[in-house]
PDB file of N, CA and C in Angstrom:
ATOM      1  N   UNK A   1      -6.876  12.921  29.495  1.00  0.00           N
ATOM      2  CA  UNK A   1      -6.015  11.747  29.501  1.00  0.00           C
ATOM      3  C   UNK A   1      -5.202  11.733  28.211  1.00  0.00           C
ATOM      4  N   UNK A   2      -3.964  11.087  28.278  1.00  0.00           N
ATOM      5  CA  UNK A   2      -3.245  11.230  27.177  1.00  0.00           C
ATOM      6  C   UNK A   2      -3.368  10.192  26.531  1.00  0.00           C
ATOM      7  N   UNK A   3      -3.124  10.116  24.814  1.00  0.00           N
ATOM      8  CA  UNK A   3      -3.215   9.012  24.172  1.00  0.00           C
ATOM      9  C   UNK A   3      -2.323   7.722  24.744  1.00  0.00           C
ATOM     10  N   UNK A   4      -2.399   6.678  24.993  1.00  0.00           N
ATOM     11  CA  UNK A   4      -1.474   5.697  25.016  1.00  0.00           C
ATOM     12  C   UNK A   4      -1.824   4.319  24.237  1.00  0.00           C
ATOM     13  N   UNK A   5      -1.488   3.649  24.688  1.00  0.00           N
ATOM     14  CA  UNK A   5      -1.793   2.036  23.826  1.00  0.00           C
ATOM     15  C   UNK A   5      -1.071   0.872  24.736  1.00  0.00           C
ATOM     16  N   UNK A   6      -2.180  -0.299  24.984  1.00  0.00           N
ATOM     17  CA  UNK A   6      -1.674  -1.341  26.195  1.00  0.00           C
ATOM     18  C   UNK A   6      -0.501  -2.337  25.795  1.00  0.00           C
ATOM     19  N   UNK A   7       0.041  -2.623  26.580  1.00  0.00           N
ATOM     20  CA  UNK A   7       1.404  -3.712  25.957  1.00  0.00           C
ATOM     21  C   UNK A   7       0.527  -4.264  25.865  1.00  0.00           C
ATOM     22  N   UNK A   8      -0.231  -5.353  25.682  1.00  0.00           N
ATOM     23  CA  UNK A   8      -0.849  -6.417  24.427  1.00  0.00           C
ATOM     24  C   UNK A   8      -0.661  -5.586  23.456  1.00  0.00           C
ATOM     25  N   UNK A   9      -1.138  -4.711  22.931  1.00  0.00           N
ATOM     26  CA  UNK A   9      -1.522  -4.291  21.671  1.00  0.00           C
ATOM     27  C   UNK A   9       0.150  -3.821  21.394  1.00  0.00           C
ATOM     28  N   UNK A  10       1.031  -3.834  21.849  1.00  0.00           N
ATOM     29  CA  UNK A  10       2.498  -3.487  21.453  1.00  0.00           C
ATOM     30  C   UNK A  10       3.401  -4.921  21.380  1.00  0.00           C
ATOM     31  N   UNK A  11       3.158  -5.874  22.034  1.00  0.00           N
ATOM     32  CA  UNK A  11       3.447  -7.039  21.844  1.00  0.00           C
ATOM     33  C   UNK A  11       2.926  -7.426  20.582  1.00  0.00           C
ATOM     34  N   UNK A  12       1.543  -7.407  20.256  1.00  0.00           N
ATOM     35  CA  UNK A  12       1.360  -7.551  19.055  1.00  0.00           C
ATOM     36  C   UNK A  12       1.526  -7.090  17.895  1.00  0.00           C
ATOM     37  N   UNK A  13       1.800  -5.746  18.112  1.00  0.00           N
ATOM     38  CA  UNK A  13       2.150  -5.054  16.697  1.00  0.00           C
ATOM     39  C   UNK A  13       3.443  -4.993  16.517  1.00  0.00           C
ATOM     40  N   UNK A  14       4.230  -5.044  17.492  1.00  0.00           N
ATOM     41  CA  UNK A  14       6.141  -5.353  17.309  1.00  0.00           C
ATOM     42  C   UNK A  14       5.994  -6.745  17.197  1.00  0.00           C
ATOM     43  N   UNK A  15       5.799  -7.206  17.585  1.00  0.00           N
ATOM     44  CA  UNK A  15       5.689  -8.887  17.414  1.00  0.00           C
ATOM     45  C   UNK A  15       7.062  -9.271  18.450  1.00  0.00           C
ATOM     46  N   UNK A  16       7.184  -9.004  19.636  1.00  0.00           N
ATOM     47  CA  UNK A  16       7.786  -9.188  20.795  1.00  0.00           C
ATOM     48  C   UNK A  16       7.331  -9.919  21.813  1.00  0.00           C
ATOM     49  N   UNK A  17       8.230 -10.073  22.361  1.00  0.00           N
ATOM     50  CA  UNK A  17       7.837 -10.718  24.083  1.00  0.00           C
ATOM     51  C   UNK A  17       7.173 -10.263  24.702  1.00  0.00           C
ATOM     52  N   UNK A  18       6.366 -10.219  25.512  1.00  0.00           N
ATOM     53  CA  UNK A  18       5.630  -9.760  26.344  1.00  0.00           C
ATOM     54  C   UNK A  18       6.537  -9.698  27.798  1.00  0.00           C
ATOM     55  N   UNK A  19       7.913 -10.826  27.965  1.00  0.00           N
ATOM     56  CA  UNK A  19       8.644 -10.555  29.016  1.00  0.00           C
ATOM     57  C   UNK A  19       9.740  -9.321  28.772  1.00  0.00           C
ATOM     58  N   UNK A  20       9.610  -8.507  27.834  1.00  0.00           N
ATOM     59  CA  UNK A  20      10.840  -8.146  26.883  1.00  0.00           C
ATOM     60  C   UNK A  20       9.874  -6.647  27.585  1.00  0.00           C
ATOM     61  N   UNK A  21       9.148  -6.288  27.324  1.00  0.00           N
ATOM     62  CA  UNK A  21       8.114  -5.085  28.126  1.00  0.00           C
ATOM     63  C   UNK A  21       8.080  -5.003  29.290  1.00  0.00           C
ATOM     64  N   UNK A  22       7.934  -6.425  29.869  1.00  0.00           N
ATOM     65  CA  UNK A  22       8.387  -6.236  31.451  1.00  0.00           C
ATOM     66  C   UNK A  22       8.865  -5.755  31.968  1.00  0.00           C
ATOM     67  N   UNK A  23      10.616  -6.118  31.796  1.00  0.00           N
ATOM     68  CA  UNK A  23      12.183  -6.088  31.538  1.00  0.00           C
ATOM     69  C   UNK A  23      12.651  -4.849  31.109  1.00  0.00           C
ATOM     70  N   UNK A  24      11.619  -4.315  30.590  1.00  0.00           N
ATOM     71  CA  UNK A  24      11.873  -2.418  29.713  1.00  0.00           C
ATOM     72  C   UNK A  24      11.514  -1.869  31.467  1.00  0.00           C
ATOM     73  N   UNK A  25      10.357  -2.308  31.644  1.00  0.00           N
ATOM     74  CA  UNK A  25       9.610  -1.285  32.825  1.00  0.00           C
ATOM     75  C   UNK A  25      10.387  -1.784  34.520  1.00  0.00           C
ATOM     76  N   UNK A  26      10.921  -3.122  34.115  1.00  0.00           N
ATOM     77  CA  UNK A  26      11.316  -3.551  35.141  1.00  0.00           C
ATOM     78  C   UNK A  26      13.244  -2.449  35.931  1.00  0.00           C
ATOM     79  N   UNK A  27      13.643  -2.285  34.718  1.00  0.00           N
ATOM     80  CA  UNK A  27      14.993  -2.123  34.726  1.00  0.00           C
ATOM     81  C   UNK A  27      14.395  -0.409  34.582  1.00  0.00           C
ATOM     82  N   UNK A  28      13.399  -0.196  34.525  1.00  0.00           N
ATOM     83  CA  UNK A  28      13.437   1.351  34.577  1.00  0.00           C
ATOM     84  C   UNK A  28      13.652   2.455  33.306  1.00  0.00           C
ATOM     85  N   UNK A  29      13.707   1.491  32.349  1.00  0.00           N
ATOM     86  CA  UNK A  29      13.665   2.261  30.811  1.00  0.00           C
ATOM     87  C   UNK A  29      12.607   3.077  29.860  1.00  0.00           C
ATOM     88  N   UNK A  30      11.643   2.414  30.689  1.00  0.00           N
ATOM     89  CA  UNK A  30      10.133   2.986  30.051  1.00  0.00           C
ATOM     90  C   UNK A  30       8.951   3.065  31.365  1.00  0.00           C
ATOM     91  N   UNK A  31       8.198   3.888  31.287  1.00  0.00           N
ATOM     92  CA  UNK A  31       7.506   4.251  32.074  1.00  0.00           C
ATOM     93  C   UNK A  31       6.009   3.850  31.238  1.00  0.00           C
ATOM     94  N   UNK A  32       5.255   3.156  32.668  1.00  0.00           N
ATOM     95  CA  UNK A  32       3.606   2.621  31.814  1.00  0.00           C
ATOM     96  C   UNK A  32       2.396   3.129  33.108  1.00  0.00           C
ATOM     97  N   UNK A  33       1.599   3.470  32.662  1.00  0.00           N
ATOM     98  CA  UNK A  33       0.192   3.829  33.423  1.00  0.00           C
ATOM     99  C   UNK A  33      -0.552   2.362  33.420  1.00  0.00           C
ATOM    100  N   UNK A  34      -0.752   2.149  34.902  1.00  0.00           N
ATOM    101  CA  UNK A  34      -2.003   1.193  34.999  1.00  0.00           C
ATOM    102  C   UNK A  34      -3.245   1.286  35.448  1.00  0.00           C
ATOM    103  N   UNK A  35      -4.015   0.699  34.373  1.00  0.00           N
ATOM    104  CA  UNK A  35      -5.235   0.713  34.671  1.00  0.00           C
ATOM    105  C   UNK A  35      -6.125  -0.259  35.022  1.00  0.00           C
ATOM    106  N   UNK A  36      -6.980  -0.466  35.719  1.00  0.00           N
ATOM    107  CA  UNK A  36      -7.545  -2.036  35.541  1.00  0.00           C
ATOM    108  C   UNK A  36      -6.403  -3.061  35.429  1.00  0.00           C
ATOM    109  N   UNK A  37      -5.403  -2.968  35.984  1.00  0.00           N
ATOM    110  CA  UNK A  37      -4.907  -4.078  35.724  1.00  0.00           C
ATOM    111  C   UNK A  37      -4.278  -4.307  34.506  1.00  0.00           C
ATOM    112  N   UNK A  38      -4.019  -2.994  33.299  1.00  0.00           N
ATOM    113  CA  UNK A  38      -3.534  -3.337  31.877  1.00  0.00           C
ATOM    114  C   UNK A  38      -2.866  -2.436  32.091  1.00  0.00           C
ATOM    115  N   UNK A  39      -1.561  -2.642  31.392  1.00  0.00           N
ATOM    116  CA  UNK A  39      -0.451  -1.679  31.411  1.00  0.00           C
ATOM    117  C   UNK A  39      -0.511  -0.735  30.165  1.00  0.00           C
ATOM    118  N   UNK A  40      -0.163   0.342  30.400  1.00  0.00           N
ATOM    119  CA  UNK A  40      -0.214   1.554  28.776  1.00  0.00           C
ATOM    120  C   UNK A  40       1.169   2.034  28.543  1.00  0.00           C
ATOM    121  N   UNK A  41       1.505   2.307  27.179  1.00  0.00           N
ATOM    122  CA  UNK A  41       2.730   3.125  27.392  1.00  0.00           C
ATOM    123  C   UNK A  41       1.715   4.129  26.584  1.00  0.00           C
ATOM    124  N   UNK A  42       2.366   5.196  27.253  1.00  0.00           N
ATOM    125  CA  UNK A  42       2.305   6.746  26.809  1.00  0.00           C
ATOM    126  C   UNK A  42       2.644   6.666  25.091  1.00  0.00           C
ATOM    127  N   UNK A  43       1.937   7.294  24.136  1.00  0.00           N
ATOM    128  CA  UNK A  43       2.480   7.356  22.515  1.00  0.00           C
ATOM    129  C   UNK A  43       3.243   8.134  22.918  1.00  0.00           C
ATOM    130  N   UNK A  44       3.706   9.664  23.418  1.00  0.00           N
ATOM    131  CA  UNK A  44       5.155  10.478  23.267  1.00  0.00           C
ATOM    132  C   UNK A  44       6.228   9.566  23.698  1.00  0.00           C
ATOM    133  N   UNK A  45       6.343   8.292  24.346  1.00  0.00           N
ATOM    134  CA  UNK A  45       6.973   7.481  24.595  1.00  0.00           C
ATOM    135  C   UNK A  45       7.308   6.185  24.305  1.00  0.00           C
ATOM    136  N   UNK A  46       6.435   6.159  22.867  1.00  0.00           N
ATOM    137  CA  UNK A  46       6.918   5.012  22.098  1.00  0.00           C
ATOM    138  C   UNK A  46       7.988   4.843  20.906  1.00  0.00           C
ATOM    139  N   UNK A  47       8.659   6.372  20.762  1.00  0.00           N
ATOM    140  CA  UNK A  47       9.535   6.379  20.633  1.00  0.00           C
ATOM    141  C   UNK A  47      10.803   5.787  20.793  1.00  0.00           C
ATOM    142  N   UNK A  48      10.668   5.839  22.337  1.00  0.00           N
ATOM    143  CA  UNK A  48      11.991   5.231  23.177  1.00  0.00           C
ATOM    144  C   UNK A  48      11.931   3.912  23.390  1.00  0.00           C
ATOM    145  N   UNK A  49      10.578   3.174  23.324  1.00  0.00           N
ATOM    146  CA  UNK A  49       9.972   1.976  23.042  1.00  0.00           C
ATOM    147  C   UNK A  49      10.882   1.170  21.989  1.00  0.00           C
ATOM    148  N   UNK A  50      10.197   1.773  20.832  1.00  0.00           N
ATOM    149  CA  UNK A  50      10.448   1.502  19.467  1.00  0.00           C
ATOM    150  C   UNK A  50      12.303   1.575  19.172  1.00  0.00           C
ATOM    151  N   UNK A  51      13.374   2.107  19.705  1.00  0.00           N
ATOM    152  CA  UNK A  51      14.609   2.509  19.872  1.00  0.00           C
ATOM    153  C   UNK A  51      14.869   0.973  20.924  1.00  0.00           C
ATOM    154  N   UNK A  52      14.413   0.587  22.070  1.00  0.00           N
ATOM    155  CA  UNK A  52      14.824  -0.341  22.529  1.00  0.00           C
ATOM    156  C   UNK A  52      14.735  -1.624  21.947  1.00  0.00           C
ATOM    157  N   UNK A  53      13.496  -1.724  21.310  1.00  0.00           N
ATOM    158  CA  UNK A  53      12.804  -2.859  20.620  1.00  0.00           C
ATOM    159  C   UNK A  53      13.868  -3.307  19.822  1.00  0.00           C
ATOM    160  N   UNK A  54      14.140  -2.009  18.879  1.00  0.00           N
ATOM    161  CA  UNK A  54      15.040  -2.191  17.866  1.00  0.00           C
ATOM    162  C   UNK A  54      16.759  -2.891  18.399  1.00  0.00           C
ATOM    163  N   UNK A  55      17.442  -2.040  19.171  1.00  0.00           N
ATOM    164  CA  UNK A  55      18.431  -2.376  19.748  1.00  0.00           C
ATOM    165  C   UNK A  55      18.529  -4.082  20.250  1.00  0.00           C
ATOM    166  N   UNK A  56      17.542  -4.207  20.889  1.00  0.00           N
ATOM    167  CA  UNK A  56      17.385  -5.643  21.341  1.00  0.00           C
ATOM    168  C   UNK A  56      17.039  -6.491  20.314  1.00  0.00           C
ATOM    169  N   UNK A  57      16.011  -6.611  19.229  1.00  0.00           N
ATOM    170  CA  UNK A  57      15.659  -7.925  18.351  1.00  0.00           C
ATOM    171  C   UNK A  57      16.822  -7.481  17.402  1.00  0.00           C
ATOM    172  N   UNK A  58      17.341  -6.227  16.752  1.00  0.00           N
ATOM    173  CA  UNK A  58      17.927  -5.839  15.209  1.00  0.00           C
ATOM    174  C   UNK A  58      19.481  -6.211  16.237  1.00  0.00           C
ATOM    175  N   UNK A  59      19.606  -5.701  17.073  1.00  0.00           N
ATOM    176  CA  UNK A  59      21.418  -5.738  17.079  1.00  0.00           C
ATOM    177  C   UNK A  59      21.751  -6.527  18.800  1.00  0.00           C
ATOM    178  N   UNK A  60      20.673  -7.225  18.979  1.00  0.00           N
ATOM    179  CA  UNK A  60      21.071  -8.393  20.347  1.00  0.00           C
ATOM    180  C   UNK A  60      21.653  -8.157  21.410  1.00  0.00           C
ATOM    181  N   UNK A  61      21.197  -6.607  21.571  1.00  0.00           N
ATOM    182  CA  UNK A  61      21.566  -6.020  22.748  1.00  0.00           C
ATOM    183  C   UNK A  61      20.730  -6.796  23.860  1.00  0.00           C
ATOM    184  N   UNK A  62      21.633  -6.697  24.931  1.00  0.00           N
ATOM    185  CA  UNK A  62      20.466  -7.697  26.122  1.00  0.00           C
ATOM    186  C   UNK A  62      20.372  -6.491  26.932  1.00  0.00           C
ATOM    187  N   UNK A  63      19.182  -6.582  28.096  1.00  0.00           N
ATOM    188  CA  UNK A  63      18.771  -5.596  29.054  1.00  0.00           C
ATOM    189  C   UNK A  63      19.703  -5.043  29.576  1.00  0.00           C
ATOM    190  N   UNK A  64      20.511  -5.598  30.383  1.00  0.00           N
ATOM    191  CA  UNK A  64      22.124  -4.521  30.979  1.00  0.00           C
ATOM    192  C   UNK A  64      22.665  -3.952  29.880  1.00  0.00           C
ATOM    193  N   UNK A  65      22.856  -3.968  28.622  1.00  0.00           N
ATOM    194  CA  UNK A  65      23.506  -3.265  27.848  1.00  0.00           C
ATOM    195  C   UNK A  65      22.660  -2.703  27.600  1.00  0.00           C
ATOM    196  N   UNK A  66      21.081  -2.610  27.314  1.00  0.00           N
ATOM    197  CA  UNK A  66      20.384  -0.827  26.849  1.00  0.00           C
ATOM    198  C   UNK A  66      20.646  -0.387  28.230  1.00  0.00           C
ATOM    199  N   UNK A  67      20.598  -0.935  28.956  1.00  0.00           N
ATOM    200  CA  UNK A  67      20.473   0.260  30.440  1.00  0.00           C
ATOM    201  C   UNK A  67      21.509   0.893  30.190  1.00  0.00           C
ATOM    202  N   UNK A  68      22.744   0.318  29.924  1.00  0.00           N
ATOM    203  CA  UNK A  68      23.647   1.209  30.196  1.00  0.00           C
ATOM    204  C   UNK A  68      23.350   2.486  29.193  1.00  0.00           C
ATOM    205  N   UNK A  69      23.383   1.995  27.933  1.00  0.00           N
ATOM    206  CA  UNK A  69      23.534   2.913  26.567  1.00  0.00           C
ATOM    207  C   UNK A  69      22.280   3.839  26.959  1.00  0.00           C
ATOM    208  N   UNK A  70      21.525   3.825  27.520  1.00  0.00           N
ATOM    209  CA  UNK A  70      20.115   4.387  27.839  1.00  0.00           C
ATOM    210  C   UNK A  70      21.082   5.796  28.722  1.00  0.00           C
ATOM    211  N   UNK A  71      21.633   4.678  29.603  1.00  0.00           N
ATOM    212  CA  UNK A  71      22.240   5.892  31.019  1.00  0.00           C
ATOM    213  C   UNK A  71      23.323   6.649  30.082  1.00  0.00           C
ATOM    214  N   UNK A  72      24.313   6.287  29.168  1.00  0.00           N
ATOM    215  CA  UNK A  72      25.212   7.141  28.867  1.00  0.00           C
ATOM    216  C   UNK A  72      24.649   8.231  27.876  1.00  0.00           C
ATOM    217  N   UNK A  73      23.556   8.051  26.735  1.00  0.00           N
ATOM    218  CA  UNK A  73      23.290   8.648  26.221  1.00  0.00           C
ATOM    219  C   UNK A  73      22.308   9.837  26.656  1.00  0.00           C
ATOM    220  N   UNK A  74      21.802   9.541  28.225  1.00  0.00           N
ATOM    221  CA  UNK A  74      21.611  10.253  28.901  1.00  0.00           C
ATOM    222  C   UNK A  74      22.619  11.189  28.940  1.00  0.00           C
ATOM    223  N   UNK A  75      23.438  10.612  29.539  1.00  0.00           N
ATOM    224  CA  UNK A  75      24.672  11.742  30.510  1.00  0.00           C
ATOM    225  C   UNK A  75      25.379  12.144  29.355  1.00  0.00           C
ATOM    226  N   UNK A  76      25.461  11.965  27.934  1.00  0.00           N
ATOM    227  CA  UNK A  76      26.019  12.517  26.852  1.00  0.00           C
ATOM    228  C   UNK A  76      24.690  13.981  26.333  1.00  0.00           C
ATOM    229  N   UNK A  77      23.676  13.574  26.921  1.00  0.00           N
ATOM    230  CA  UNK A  77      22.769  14.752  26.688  1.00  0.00           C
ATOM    231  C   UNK A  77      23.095  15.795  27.964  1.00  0.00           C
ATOM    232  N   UNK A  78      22.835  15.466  28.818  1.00  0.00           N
ATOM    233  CA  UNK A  78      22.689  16.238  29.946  1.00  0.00           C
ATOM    234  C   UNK A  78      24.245  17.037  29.693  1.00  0.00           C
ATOM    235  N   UNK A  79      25.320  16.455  29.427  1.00  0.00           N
ATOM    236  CA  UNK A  79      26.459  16.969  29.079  1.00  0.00           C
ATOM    237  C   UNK A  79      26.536  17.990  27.858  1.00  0.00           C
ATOM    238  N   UNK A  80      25.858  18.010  26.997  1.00  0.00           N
ATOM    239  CA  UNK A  80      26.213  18.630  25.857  1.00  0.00           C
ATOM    240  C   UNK A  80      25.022  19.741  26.274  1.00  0.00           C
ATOM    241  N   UNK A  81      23.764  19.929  27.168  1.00  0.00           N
ATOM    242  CA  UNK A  81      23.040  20.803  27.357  1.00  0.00           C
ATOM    243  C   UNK A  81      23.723  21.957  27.967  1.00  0.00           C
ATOM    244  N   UNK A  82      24.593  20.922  29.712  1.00  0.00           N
ATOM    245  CA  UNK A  82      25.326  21.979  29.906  1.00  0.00           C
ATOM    246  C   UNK A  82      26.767  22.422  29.416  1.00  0.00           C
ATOM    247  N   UNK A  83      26.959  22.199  28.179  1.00  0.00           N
ATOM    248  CA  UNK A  83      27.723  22.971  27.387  1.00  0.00           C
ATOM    249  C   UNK A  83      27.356  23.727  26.699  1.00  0.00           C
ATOM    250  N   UNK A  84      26.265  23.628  26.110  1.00  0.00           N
ATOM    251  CA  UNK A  84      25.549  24.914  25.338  1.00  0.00           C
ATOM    252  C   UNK A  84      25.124  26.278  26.983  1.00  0.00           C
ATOM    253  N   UNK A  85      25.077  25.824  27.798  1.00  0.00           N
ATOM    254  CA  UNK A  85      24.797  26.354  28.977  1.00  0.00           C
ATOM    255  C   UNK A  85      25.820  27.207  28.707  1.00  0.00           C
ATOM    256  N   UNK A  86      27.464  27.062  29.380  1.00  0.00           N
ATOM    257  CA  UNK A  86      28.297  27.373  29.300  1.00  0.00           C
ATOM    258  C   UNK A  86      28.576  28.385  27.995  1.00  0.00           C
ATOM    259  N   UNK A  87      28.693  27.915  26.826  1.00  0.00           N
ATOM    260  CA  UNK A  87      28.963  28.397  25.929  1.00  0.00           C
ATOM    261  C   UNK A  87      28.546  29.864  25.668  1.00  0.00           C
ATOM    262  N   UNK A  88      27.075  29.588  26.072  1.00  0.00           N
ATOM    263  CA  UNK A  88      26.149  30.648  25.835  1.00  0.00           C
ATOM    264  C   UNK A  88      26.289  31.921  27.007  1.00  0.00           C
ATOM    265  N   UNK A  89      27.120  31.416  28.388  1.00  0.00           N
ATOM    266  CA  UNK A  89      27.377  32.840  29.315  1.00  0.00           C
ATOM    267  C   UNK A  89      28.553  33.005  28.879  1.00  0.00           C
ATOM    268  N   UNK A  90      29.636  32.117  28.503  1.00  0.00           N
ATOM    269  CA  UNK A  90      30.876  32.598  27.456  1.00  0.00           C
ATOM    270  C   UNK A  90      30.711  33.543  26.477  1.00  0.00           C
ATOM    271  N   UNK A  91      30.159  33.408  25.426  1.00  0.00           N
ATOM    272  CA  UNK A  91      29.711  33.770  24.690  1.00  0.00           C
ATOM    273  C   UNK A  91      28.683  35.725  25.216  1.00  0.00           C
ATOM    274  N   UNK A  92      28.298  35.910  26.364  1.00  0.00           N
ATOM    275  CA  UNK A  92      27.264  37.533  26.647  1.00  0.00           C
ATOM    276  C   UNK A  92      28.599  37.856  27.549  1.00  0.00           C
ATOM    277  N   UNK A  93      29.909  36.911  28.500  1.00  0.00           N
ATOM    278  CA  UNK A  93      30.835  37.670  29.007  1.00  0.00           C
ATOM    279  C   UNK A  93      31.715  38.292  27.737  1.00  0.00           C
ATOM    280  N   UNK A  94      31.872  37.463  26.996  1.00  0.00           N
ATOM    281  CA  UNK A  94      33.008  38.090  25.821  1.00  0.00           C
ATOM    282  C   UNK A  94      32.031  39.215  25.027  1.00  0.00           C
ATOM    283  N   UNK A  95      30.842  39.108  24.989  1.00  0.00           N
ATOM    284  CA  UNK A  95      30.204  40.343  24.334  1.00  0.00           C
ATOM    285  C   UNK A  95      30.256  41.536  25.159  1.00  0.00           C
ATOM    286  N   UNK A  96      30.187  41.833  26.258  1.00  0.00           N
ATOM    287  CA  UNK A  96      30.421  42.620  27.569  1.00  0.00           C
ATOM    288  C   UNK A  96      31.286  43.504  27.438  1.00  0.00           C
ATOM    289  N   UNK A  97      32.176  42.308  27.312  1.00  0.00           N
ATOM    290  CA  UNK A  97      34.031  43.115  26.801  1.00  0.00           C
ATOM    291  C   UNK A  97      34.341  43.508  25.669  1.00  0.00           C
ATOM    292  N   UNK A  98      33.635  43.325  24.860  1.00  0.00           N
ATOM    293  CA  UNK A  98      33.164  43.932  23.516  1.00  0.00           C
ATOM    294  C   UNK A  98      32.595  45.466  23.329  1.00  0.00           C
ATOM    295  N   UNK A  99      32.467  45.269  24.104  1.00  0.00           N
ATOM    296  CA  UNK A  99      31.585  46.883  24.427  1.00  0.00           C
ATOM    297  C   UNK A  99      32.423  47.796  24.929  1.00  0.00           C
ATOM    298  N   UNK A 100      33.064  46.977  25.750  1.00  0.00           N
ATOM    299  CA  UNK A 100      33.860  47.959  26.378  1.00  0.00           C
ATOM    300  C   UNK A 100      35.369  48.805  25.872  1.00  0.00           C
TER     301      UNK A 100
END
């Protein structure tokens, strides 16, 4: 089993809402294991936790605006992967012709 830790114990140590965790899992931003009835977030995923938390109490982002910034900074990754994609068969065709 992987380490995790229950929203109580993340409500309490961010000192947050407990509807504000909901609202993360509700809108699809964070992913939680249940057990008994207590919700966990994954620690490799309190990262992204800790990034929303922040966005929302430090700069008053509300839930539709991380979703979005969540989704673009997605598609700004997925974009720049497949550009290194690209780059990189650019990059063994022009060596090819190099040879030649």
């Amino acid at each position: 089993m992987s380490e995790r830790i229950s929203r109580e114990q993340l409500v309490k140590i961010y000192n947050i809402e407990i509807t504000f965790f909901d609202e993360l899992v509700d809108y699809g931003l964070i992913n939680v294991e249940t057990e008994n009835n207590v919700h966990y977030l994954i620690y490799e995923d309190l990262h992204v936790f800790e990034k929303f938390a922040n966005w929302h109490y430090d700069l008053e982002i509300n839930l539709p605006g991380l979703e979005v910034i969540h989704h673009m900074l997605k598609k700004m990754d997925d974009l720049n992967q497949k550009n290194r994609e690209l780059m990189n068969k650019l990059l063994a065709i022009n060596d090819r012709y190099e040879d030649i």
